[in-house]
Every structure is written in structure tokens, then in C-alpha cells.
Protein backbone atom coordinates (compact mmCIF):
# COMPACT_ATOMS: atom_id res chain seq x y z
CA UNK A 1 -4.39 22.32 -20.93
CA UNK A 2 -6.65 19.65 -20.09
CA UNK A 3 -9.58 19.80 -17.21
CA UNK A 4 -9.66 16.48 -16.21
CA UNK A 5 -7.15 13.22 -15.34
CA UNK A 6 -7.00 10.99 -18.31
CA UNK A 7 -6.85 7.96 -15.91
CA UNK A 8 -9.45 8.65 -13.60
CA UNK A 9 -12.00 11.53 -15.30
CA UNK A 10 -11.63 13.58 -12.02
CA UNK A 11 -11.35 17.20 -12.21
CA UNK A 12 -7.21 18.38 -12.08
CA UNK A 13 -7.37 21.14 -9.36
CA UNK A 14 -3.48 22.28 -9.43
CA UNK A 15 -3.72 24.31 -12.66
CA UNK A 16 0.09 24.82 -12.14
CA UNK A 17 0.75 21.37 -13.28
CA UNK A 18 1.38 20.81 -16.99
CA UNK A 19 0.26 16.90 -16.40
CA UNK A 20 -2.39 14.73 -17.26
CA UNK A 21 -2.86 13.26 -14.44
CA UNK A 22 -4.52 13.87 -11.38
CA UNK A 23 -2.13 13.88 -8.14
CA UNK A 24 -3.82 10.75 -6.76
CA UNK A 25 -3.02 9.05 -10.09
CA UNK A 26 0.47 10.35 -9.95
CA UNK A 27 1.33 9.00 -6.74
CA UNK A 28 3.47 6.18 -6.23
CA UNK A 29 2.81 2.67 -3.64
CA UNK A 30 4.76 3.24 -0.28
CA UNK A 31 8.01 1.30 0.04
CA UNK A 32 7.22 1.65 4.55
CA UNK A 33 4.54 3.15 6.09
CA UNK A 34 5.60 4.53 9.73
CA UNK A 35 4.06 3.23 12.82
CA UNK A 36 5.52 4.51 15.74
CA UNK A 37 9.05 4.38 16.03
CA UNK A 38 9.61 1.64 13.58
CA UNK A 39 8.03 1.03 9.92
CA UNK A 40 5.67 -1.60 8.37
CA UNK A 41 6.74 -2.68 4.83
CA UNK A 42 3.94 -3.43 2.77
CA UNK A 43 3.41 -6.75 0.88
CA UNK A 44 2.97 -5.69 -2.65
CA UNK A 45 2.01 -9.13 -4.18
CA UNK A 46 -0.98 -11.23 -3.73
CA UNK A 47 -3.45 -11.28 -1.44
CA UNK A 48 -6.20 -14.22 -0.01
CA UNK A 49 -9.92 -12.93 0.63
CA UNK A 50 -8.94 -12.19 3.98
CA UNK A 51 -6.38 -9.67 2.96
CA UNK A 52 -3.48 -11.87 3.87
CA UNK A 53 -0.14 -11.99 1.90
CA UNK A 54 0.38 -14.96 -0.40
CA UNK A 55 3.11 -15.80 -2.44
CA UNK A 56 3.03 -18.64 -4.84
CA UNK A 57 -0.39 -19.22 -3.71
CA UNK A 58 0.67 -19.84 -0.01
CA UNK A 59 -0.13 -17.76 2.90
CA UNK A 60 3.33 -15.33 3.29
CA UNK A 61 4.28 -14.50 7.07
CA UNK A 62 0.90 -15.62 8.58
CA UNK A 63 -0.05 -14.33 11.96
CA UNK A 64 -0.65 -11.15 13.66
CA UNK A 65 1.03 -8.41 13.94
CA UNK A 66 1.76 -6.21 16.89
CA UNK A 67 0.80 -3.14 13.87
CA UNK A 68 -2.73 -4.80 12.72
CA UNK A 69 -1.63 -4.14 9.53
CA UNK A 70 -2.60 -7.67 7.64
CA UNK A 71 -0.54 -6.50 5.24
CA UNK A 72 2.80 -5.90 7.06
CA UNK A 73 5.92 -7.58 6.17
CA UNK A 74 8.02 -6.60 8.70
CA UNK A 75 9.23 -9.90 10.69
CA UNK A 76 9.72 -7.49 13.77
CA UNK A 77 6.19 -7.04 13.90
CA UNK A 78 4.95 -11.08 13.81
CA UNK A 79 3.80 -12.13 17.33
CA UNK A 80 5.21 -15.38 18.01
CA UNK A 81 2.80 -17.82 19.97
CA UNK A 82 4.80 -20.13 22.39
């Protein structure tokens, strides 16, 4: 059984496991990350140097959000400017 992650080189601590990789290596992007009562749906594609969403090379859903998550997707949390 192997000491370390194969991806990483850090030290597997959960000798239980029969894996190779460490579980920070195993873990998987969110899908929604809860804030408050409702969720914030992470962008998962590009990003500007500002951390801002971009798709095609165009900023996605600019604004801010009620969350001050840059990276939120949810429409619900955009604050609209009159």
C-alpha cells in the first residue's frame, strides 16, 4: 500500500483507504455552494484577471452579487442598478 498521493506527493493519512490518492485529490468541484437560505452555482469555465466569469472571451453575468462570490452564477444573486 502506498504512503503517499500519486498526484500530489502528500502523505495518505486514512490507511483504511485502498486508493492512491489523497482525499483532497479525490474530491470532486461543487455543483452549489450554500449561502444562506439559497445556493451560489459556481462558474466552472474561464475566468478574467479579476476573477470574473468569461465565456467566449466575454465577461459572463457581470456585476455584483448580493453573495460576493465573483464567481457566482446564480441570476438571483446579480444586483441590478436602476
Amino acid at each position: 500500500m502506498r504512503s503517499v498521493c500519486i498526484i500530489c506527493g502528500g502523505a495518505l493519512t486514512d490507511k483504511r483507504r485502498k486508493d492512491d490518492a489523497c482525499a483532497d485529490c479525490r474530491m470532486k468541484p461543487a455543483k452549489t455552494v450554500p449561502f444562506g437560505d439559497d445556493v451560489c452555482i459556481p462558474w466552472r469555465g474561464e475566468f478574467d484577471d479579476n476573477d470574473n466569469p468569461l465565456k467566449f472571451g466575454k465577461p459572463y453575468l457581470p456585476g455584483v452579487r448580493v453573495c460576493n462570490h465573483r464567481d457566482c452564477c446564480n441570476p438571483n444573486h446579480l444586483i441590478q442598478y436602476e
